[in-house]
PDB file of N, CA and C in Angstrom:
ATOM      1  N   UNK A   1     116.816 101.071 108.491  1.00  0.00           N
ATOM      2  CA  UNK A   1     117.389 102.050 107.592  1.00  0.00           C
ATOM      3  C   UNK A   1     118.032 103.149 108.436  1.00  0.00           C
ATOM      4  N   UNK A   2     119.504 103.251 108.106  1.00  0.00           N
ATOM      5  CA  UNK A   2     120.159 104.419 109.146  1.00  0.00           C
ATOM      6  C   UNK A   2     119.765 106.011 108.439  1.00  0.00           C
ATOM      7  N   UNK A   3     119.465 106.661 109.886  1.00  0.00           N
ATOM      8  CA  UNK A   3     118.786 108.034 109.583  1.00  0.00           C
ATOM      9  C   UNK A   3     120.130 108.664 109.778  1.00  0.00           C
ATOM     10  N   UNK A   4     120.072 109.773 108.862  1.00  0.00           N
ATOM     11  CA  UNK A   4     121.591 110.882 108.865  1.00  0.00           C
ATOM     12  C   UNK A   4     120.496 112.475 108.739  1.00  0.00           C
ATOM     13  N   UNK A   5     122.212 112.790 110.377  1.00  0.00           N
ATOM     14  CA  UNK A   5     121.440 113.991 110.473  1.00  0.00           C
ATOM     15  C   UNK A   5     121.550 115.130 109.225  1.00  0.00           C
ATOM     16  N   UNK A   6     120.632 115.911 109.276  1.00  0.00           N
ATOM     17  CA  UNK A   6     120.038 117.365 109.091  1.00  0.00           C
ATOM     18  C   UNK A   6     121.056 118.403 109.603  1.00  0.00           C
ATOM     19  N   UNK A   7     121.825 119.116 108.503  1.00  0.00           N
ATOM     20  CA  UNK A   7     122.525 120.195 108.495  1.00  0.00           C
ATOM     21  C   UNK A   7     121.360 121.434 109.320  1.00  0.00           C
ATOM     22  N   UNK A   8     120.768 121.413 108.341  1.00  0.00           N
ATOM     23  CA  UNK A   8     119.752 122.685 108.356  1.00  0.00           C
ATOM     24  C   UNK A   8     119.048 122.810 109.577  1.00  0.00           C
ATOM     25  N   UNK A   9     118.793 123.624 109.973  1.00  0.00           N
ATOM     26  CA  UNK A   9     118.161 124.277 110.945  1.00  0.00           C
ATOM     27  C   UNK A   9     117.299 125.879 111.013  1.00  0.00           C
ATOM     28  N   UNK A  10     116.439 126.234 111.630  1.00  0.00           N
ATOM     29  CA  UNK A  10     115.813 126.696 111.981  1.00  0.00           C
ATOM     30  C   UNK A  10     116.690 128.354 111.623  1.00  0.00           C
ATOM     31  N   UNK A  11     117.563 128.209 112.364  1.00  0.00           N
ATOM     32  CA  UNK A  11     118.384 129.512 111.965  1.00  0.00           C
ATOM     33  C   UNK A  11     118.774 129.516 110.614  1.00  0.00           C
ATOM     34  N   UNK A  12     118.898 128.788 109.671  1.00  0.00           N
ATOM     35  CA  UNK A  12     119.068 129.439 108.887  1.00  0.00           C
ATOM     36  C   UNK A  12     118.278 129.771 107.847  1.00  0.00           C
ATOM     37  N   UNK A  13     117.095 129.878 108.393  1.00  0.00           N
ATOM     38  CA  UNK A  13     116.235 130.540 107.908  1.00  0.00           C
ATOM     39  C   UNK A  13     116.154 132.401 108.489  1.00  0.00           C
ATOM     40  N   UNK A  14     116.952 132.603 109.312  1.00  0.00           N
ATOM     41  CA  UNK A  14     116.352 133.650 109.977  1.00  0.00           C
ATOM     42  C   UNK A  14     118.043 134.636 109.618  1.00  0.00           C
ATOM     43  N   UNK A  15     118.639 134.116 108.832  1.00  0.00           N
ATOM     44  CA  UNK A  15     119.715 134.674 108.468  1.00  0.00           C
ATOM     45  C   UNK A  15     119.672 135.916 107.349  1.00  0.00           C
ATOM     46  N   UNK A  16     118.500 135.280 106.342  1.00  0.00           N
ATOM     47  CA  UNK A  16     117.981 136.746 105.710  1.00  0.00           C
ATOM     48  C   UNK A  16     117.521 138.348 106.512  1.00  0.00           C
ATOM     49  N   UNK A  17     118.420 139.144 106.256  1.00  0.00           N
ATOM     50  CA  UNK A  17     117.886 140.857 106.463  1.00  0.00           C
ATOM     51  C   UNK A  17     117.460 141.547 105.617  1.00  0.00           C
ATOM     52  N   UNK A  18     116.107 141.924 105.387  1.00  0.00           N
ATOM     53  CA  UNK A  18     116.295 142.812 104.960  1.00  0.00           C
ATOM     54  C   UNK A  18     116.975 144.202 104.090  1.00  0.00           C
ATOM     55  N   UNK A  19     116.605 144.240 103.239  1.00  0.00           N
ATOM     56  CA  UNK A  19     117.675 145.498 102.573  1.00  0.00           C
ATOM     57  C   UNK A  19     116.739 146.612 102.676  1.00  0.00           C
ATOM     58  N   UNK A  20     116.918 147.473 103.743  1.00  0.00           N
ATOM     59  CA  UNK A  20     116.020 148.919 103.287  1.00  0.00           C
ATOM     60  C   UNK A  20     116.510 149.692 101.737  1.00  0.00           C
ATOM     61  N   UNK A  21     115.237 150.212 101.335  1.00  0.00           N
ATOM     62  CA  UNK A  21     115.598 151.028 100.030  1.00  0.00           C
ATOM     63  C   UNK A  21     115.055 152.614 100.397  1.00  0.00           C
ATOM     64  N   UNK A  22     115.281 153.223 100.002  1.00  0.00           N
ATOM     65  CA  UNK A  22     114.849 154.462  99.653  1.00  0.00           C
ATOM     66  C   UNK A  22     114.488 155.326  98.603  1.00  0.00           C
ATOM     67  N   UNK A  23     113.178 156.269  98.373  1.00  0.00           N
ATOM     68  CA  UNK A  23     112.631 156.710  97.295  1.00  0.00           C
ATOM     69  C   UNK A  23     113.456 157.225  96.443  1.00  0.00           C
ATOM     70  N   UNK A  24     114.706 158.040  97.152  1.00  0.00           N
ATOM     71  CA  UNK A  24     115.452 159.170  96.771  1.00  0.00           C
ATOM     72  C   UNK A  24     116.510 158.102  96.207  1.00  0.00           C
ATOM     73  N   UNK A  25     116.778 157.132  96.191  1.00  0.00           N
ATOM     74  CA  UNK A  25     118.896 156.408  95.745  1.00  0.00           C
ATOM     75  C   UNK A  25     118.225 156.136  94.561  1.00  0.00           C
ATOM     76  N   UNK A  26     117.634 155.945  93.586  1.00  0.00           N
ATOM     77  CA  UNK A  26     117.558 155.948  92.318  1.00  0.00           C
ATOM     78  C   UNK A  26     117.652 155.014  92.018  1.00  0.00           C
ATOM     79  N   UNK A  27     117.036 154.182  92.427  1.00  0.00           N
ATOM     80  CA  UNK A  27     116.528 152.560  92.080  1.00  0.00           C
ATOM     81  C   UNK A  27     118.502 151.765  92.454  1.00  0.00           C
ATOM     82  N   UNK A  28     119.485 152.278  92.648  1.00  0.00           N
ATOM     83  CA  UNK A  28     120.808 151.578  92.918  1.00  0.00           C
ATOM     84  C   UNK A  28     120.699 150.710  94.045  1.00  0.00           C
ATOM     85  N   UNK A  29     119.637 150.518  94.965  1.00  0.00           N
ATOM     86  CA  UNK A  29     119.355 149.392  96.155  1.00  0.00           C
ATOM     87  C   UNK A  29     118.738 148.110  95.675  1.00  0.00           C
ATOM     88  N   UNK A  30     117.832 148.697  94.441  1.00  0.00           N
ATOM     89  CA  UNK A  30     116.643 147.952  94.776  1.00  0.00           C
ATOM     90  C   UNK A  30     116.924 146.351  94.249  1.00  0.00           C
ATOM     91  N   UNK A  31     118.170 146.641  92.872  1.00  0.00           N
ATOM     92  CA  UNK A  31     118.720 145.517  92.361  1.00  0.00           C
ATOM     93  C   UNK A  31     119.016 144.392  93.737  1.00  0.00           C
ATOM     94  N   UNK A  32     120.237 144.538  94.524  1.00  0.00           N
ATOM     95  CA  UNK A  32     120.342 143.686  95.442  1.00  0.00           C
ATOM     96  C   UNK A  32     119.122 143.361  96.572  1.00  0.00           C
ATOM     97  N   UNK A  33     118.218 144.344  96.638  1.00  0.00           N
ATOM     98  CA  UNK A  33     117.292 143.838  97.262  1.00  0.00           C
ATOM     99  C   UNK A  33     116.210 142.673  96.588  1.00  0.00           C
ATOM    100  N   UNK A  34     116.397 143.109  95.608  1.00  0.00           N
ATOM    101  CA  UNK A  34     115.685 141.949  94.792  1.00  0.00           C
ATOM    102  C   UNK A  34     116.306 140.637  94.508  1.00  0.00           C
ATOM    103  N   UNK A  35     117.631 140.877  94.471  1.00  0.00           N
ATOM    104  CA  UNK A  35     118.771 139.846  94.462  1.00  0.00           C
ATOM    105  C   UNK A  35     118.360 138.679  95.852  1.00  0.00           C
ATOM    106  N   UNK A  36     118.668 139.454  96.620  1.00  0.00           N
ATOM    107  CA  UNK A  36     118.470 139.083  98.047  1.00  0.00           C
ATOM    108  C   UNK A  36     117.268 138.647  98.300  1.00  0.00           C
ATOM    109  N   UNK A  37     115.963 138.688  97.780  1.00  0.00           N
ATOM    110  CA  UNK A  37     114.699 138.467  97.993  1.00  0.00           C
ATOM    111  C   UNK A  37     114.422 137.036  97.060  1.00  0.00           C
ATOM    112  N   UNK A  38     115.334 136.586  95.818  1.00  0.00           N
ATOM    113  CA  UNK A  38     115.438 135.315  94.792  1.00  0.00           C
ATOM    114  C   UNK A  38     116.235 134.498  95.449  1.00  0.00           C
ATOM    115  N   UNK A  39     117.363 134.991  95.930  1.00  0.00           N
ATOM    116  CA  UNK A  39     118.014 133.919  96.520  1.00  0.00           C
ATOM    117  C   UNK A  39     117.312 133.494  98.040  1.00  0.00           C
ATOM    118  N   UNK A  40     116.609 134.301  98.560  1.00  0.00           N
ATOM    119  CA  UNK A  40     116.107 133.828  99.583  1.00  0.00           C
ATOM    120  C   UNK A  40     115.214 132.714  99.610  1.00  0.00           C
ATOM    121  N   UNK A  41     114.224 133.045  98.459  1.00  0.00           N
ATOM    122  CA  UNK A  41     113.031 132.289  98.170  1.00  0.00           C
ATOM    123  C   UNK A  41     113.615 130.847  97.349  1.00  0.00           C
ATOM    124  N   UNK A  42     115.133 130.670  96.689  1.00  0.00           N
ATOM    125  CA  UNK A  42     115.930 129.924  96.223  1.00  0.00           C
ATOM    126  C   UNK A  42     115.960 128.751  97.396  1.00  0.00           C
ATOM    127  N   UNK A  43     116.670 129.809  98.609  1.00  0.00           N
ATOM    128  CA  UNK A  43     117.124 128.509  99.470  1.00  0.00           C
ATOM    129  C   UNK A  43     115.908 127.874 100.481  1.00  0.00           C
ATOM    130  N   UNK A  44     114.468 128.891 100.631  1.00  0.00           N
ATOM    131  CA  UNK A  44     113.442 128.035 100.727  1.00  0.00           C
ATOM    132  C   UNK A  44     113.199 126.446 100.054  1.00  0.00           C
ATOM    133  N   UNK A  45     113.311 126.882  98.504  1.00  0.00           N
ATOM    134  CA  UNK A  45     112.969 125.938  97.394  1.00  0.00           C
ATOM    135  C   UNK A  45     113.699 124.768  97.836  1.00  0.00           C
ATOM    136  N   UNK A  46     115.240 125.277  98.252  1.00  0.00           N
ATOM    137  CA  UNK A  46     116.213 123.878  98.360  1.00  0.00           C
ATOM    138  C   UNK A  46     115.434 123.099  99.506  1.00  0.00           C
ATOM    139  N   UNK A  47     115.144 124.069 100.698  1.00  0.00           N
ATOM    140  CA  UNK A  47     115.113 123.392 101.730  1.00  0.00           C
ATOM    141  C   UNK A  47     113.612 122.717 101.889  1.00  0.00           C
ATOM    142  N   UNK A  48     112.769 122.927 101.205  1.00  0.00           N
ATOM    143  CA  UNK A  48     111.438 122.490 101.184  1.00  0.00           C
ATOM    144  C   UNK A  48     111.681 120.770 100.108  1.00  0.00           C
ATOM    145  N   UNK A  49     112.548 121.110  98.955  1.00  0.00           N
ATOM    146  CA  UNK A  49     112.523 119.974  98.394  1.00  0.00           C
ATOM    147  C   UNK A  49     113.339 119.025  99.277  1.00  0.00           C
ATOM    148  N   UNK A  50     114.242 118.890 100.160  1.00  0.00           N
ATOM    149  CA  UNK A  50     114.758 118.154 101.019  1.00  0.00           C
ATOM    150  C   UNK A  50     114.601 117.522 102.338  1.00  0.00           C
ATOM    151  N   UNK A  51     113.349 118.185 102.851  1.00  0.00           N
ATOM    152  CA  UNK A  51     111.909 117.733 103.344  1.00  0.00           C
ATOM    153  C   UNK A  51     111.368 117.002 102.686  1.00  0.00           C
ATOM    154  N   UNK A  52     110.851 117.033 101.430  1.00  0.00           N
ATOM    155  CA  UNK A  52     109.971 116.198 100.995  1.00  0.00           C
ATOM    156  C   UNK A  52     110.286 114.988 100.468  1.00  0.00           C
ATOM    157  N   UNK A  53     112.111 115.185 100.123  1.00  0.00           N
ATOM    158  CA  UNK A  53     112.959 113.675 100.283  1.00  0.00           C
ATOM    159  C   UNK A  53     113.290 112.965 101.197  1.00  0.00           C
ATOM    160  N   UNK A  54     113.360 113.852 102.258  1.00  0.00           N
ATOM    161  CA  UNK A  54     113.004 113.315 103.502  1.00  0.00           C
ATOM    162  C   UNK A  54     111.743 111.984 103.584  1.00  0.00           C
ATOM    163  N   UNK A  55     110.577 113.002 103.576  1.00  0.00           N
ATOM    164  CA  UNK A  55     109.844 112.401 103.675  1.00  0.00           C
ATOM    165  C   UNK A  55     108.975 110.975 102.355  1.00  0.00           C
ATOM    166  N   UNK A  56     109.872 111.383 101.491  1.00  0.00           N
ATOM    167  CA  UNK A  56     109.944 110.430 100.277  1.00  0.00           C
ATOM    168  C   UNK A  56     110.715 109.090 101.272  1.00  0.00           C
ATOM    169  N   UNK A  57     111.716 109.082 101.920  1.00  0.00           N
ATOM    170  CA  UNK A  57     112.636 107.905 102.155  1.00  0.00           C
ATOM    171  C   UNK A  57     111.498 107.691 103.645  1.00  0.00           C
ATOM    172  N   UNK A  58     111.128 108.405 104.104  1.00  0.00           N
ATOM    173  CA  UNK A  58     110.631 107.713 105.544  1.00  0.00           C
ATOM    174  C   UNK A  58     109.573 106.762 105.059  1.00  0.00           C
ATOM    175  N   UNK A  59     108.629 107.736 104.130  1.00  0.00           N
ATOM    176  CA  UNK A  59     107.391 107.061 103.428  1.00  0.00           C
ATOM    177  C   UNK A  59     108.117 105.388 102.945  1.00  0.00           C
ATOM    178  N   UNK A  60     108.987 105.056 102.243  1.00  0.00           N
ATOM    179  CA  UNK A  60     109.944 104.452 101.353  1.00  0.00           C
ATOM    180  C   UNK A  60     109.991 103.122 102.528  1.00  0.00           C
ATOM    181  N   UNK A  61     110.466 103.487 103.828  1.00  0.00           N
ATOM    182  CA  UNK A  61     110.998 102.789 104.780  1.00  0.00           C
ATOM    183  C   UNK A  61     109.657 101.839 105.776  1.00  0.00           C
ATOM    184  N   UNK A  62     108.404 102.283 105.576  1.00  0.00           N
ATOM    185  CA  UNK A  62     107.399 102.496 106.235  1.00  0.00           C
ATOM    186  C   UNK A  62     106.734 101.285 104.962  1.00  0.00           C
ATOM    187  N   UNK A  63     106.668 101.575 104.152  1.00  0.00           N
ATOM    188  CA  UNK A  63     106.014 100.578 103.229  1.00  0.00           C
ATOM    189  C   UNK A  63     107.114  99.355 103.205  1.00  0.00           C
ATOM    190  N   UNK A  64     108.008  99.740 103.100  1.00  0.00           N
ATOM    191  CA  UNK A  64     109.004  98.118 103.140  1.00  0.00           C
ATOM    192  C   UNK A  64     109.004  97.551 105.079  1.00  0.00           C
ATOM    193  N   UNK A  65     108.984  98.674 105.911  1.00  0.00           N
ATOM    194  CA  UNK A  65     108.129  97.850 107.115  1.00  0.00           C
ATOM    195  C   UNK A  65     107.232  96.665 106.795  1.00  0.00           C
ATOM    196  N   UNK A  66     105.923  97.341 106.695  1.00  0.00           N
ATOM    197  CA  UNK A  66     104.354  96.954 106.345  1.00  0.00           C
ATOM    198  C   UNK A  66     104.838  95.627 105.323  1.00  0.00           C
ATOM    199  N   UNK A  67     105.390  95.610 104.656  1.00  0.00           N
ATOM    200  CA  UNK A  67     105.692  94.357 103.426  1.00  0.00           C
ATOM    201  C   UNK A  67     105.967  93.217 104.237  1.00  0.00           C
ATOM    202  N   UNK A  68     107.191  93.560 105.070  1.00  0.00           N
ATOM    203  CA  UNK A  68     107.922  92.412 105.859  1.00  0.00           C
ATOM    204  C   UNK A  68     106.703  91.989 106.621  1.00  0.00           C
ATOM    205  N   UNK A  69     105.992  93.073 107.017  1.00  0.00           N
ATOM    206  CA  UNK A  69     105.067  92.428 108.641  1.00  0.00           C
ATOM    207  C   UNK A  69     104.387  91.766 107.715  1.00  0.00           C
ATOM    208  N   UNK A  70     103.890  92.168 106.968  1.00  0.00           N
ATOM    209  CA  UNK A  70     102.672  90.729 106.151  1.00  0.00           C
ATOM    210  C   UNK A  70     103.149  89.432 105.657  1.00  0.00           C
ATOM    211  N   UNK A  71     104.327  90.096 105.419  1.00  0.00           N
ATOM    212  CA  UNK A  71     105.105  88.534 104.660  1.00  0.00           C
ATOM    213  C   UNK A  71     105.470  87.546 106.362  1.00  0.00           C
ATOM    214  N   UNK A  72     105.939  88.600 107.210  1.00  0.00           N
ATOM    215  CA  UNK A  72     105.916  87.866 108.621  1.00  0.00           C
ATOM    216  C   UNK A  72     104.217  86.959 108.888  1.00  0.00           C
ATOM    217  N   UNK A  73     103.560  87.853 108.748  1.00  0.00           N
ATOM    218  CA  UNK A  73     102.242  87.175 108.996  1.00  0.00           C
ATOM    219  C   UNK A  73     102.424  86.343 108.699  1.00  0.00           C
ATOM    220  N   UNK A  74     102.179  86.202 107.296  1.00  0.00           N
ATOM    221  CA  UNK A  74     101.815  84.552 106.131  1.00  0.00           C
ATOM    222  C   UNK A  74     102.578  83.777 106.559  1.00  0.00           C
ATOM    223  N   UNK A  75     103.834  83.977 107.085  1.00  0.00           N
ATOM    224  CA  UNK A  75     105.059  82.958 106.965  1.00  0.00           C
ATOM    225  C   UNK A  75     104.262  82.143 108.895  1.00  0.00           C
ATOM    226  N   UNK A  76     103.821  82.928 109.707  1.00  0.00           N
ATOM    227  CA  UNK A  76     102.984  82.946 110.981  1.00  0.00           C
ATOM    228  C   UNK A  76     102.031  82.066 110.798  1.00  0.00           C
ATOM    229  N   UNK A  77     101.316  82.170 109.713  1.00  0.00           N
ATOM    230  CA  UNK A  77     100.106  81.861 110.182  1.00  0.00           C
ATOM    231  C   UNK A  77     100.245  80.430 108.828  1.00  0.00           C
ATOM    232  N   UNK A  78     101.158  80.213 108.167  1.00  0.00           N
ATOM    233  CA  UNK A  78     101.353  78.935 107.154  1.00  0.00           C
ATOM    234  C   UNK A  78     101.870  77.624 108.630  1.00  0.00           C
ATOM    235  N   UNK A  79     102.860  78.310 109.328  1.00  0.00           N
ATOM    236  CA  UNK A  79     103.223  77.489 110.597  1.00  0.00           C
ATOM    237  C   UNK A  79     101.935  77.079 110.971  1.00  0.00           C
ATOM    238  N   UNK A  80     101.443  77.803 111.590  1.00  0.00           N
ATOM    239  CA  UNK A  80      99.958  77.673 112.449  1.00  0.00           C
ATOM    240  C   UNK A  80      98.904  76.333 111.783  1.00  0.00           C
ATOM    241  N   UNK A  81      99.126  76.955 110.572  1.00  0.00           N
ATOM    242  CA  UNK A  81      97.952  75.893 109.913  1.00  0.00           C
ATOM    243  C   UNK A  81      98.931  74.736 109.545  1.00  0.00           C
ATOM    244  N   UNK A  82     100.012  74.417 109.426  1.00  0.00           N
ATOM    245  CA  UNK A  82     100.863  73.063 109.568  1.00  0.00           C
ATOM    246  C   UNK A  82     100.902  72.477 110.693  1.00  0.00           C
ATOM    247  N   UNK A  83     100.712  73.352 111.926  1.00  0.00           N
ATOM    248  CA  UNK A  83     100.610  72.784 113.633  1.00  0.00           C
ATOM    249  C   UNK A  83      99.364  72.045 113.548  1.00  0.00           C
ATOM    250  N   UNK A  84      98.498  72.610 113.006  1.00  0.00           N
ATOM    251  CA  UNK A  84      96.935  72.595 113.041  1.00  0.00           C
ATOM    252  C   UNK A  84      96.612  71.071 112.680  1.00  0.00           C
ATOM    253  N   UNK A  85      97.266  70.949 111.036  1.00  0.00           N
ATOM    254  CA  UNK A  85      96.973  69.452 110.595  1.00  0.00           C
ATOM    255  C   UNK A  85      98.126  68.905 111.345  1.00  0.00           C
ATOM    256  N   UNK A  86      99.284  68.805 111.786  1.00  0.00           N
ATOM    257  CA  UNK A  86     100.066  67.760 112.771  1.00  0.00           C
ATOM    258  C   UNK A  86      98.923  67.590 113.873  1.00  0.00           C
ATOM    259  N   UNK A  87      98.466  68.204 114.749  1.00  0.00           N
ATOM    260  CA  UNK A  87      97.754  67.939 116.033  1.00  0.00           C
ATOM    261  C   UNK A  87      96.739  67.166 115.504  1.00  0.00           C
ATOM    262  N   UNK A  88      96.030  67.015 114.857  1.00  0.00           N
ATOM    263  CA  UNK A  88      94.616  66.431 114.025  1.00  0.00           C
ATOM    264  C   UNK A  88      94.707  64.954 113.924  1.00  0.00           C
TER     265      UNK A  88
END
């Protein structure tokens, strides 16, 4: 299964600043700081659910491994026991 890279990185998590507010501006900061504090926790959300699709398709890839190797087995070990009664 071909793996495709990952936009995301580390930095852009670290792209959020801060908005200082102050007691005295009359609540006129606090809107975009709060703005800024939803969308932040927004693009967490994105980036956490795209990890876990991530890890939905690896999981995905890992069980259809494991399938083949058993079906490899049986198909292994049906030979084996046909060698078994030819030699006999």
């Amino acid at each position: 299964m071909p793996r495709t890279a990952r936009a995301t990185t580390p930095e852009d998590l670290t792209k959020f600043q801060p908005v200082e507010t102050h007691a005295n501006n009359g609540g006129n900061g606090n809107g975009s700081a709060v703005k800024s504090l939803v969308d932040h926790v927004e693009q967490i959300k994105d980036n956490l659910k795209d990890v876990i699709r991530d890890l939905t398709t690896v999981i995905d890839a890992v069980k259809a491994a494991e399938k083949e190797k058993r079906t490899s087995d049986k198909e292994i070990d049906a030979v084996r026991s046909k060698l078994r009664q030819i030699q006999m």
